[in-house]
N, C-alpha and C. Protein backbone atom coordinates (compact mmCIF):
# COMPACT_ATOMS: atom_id res chain seq x y z
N UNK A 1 18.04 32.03 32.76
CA UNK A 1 19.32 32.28 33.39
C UNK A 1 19.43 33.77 33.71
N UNK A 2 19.64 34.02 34.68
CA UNK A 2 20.12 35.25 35.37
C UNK A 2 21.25 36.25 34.59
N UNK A 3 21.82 35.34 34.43
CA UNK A 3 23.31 35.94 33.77
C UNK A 3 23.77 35.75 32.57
N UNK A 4 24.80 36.34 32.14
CA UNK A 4 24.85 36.26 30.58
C UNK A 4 26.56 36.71 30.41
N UNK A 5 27.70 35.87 30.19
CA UNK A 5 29.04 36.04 30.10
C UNK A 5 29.63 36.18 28.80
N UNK A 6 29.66 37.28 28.28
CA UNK A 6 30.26 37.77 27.04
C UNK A 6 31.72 37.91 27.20
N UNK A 7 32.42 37.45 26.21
CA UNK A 7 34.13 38.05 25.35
C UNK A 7 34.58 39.00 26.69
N UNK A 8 33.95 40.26 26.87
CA UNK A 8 34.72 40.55 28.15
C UNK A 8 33.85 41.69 29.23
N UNK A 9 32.48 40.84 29.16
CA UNK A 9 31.68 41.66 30.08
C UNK A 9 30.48 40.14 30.57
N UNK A 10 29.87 40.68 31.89
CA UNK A 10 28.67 39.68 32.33
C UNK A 10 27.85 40.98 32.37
N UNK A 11 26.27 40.35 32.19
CA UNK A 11 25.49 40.62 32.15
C UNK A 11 24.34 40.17 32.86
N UNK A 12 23.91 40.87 33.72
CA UNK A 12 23.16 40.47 34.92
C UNK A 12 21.63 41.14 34.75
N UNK A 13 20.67 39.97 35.04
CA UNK A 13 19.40 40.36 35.22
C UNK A 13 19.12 40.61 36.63
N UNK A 14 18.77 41.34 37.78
CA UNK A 14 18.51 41.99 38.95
C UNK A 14 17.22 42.17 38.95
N UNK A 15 16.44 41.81 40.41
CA UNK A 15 15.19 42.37 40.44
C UNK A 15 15.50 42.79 42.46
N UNK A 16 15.36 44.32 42.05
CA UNK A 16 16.01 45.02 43.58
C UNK A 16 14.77 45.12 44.49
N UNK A 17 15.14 45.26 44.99
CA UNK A 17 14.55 45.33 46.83
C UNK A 17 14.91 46.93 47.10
N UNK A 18 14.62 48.21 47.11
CA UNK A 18 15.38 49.38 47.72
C UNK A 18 15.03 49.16 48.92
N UNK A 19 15.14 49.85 50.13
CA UNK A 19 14.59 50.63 51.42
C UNK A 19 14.96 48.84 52.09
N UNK A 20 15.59 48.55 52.16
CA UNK A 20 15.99 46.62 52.95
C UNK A 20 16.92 47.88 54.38
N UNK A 21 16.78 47.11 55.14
CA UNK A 21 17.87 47.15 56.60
C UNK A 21 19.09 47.42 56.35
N UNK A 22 19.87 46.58 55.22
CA UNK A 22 21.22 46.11 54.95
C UNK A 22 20.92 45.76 53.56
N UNK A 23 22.22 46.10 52.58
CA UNK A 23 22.19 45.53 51.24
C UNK A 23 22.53 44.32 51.27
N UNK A 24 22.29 43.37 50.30
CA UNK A 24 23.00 41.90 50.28
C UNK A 24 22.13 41.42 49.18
N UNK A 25 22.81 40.16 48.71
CA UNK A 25 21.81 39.40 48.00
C UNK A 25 20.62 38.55 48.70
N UNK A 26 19.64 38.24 48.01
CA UNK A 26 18.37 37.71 48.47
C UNK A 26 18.14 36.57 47.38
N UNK A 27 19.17 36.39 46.51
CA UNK A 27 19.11 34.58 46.15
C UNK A 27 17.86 35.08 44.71
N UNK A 28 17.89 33.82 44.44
CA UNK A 28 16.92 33.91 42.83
C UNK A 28 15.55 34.34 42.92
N UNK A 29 15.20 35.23 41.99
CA UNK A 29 13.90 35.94 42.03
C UNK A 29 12.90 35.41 40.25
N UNK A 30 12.59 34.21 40.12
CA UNK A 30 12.02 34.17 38.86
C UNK A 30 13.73 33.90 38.20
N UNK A 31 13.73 34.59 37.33
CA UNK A 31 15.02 34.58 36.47
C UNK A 31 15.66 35.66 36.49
N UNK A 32 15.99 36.61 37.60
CA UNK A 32 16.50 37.11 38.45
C UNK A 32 17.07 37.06 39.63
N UNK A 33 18.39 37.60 39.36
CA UNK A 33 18.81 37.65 41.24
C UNK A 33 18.81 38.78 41.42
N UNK A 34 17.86 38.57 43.31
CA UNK A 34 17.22 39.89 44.03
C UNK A 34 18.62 39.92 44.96
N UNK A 35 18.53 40.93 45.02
CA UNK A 35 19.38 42.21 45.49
C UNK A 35 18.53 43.52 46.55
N UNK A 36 18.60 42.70 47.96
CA UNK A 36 18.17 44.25 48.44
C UNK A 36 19.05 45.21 48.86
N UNK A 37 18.68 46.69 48.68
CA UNK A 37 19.44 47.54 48.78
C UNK A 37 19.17 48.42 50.11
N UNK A 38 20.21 49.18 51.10
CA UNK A 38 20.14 50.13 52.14
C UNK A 38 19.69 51.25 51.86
N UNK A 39 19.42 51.56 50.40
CA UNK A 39 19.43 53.31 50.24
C UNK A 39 18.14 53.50 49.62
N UNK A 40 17.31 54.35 49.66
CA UNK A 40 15.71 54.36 49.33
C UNK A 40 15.59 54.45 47.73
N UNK A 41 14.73 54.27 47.18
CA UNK A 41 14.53 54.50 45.28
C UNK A 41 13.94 55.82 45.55
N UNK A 42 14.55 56.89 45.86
CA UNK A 42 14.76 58.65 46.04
C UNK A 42 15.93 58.81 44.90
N UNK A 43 15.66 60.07 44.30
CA UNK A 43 16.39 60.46 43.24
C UNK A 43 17.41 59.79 42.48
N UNK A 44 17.44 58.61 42.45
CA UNK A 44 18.54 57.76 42.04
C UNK A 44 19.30 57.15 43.28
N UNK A 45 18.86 57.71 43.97
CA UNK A 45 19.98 56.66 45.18
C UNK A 45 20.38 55.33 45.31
N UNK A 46 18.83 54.68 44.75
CA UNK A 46 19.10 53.03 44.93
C UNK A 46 20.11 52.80 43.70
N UNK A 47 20.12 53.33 42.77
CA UNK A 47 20.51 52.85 41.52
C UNK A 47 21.66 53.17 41.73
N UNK A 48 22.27 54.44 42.72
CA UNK A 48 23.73 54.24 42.56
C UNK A 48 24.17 53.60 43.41
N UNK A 49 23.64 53.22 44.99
CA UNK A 49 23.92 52.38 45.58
C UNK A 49 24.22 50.76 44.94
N UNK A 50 23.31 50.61 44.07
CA UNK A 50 23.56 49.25 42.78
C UNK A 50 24.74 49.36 42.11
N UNK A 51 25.01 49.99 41.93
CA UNK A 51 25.98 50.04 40.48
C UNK A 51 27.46 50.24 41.95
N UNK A 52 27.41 50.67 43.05
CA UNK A 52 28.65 50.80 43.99
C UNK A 52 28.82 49.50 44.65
N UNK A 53 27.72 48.88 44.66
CA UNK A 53 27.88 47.47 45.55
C UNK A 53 27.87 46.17 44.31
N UNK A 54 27.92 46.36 43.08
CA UNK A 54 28.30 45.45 42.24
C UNK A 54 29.56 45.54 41.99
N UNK A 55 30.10 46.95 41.44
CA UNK A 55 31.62 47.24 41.84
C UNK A 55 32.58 46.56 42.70
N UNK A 56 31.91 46.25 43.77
CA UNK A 56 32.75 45.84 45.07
C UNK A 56 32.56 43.92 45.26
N UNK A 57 30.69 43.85 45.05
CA UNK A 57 30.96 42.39 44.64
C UNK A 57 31.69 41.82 43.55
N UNK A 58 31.75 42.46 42.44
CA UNK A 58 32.72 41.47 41.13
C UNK A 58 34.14 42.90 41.33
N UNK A 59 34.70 43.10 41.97
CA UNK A 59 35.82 43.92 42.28
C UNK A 59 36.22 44.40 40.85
N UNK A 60 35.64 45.32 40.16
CA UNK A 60 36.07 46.27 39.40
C UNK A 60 35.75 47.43 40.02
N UNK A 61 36.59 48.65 39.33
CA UNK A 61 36.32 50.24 39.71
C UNK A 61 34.61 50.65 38.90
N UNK A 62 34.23 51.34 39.36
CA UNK A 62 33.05 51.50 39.41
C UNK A 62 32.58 51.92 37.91
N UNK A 63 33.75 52.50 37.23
CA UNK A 63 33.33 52.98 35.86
C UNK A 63 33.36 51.52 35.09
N UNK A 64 32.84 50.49 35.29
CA UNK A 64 33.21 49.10 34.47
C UNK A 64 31.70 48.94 34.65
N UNK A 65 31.12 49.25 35.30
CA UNK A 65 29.61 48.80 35.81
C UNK A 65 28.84 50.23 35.45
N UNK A 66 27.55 49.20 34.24
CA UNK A 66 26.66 50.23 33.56
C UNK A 66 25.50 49.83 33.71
N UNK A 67 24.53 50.39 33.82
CA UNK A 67 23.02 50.15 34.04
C UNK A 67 22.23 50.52 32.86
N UNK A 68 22.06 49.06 32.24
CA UNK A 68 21.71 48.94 30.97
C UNK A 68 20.42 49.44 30.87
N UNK A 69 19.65 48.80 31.41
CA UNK A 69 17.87 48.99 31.70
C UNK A 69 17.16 48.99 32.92
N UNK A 70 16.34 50.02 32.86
CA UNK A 70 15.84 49.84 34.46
C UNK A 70 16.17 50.91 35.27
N UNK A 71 16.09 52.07 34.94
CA UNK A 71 16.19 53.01 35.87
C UNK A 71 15.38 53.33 36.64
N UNK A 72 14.06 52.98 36.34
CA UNK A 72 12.76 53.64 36.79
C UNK A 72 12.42 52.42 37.35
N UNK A 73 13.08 51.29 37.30
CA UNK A 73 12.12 50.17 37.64
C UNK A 73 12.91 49.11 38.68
N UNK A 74 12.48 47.71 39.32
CA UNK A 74 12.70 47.18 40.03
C UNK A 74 13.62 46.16 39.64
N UNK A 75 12.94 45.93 38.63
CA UNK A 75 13.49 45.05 37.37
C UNK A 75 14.76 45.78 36.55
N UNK A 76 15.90 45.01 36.48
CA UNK A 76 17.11 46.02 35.64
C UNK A 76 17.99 45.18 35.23
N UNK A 77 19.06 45.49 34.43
CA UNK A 77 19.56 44.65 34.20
C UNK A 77 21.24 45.46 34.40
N UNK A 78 22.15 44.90 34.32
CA UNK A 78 23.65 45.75 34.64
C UNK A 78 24.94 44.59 33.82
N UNK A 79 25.80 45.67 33.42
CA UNK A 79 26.75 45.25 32.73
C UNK A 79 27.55 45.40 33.19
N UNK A 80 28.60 43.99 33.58
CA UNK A 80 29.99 44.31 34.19
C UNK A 80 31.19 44.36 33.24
N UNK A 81 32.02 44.98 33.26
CA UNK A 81 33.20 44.72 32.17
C UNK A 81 34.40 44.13 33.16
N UNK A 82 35.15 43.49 32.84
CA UNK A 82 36.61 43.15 33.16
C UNK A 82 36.97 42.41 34.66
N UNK A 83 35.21 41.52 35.03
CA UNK A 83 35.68 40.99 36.14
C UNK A 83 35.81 39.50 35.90
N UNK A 84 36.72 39.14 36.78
CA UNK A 84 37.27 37.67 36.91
C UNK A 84 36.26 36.62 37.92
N UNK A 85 35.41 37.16 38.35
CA UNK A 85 34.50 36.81 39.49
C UNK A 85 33.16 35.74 38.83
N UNK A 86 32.67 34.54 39.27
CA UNK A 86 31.77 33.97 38.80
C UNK A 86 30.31 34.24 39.33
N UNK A 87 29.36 34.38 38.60
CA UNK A 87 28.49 35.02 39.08
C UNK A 87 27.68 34.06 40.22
N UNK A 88 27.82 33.14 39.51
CA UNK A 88 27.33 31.45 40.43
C UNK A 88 28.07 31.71 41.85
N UNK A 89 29.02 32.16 42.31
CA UNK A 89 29.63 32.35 43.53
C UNK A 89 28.42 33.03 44.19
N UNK A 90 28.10 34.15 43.94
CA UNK A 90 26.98 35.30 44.65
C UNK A 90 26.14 34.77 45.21
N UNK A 91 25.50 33.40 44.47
CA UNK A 91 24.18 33.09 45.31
C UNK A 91 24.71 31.65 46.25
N UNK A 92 26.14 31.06 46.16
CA UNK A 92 26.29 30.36 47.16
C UNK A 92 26.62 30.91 48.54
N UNK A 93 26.79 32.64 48.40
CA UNK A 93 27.31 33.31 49.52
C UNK A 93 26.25 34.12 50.18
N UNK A 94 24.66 34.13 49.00
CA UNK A 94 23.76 34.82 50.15
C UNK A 94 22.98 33.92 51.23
N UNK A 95 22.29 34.78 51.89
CA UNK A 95 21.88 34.68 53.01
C UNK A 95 20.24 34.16 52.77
């Protein structure tokens, strides 16, 4: 399973795409959902581009969303706090 819904946070396994055309989801990757991103894996860019476009998909302010593991890597995992949003929605809405 991709995801993981705790007391009052989800927990998401991600396997990113940086340098994509357009960000969006890209549907199940293994036991991951891929995520490509617009902004290159240059000094952190992709990673904050991640952590700004999860913000906006599960609509919390951006300080609710933490990047547990995976800075250096493709593979990561991210913690949401305080959203009402199902994660199962995400992959009936990608592309």
């Amino acid at each position: 399973m991709w995801y993981r819904i705790g007391e009052d946070s989800i927990t998401l396994t991600l396997h990113i795409q940086p340098g994509a055309k357009k960000s969006g989801i890209a549907g199940l990757h293994g036991d991951a959902l891929k995520i490509r991103l617009a902004a290159p894996p240059i000094e952190g860019r992709a990673n904050e581009a991640l952590l700004k476009y999860m913000a906006r998909l599960f609509d919390v302010p951006l300080r609710q969303i933490v990047l547990l593991q995976g800075e250096q890597s493709r593979h990561k995992v991210v913690s949401i706090k305080g959203s009402q949003v199902d994660p199962e929605t995400l992959i009936e809405g990608s592309d």
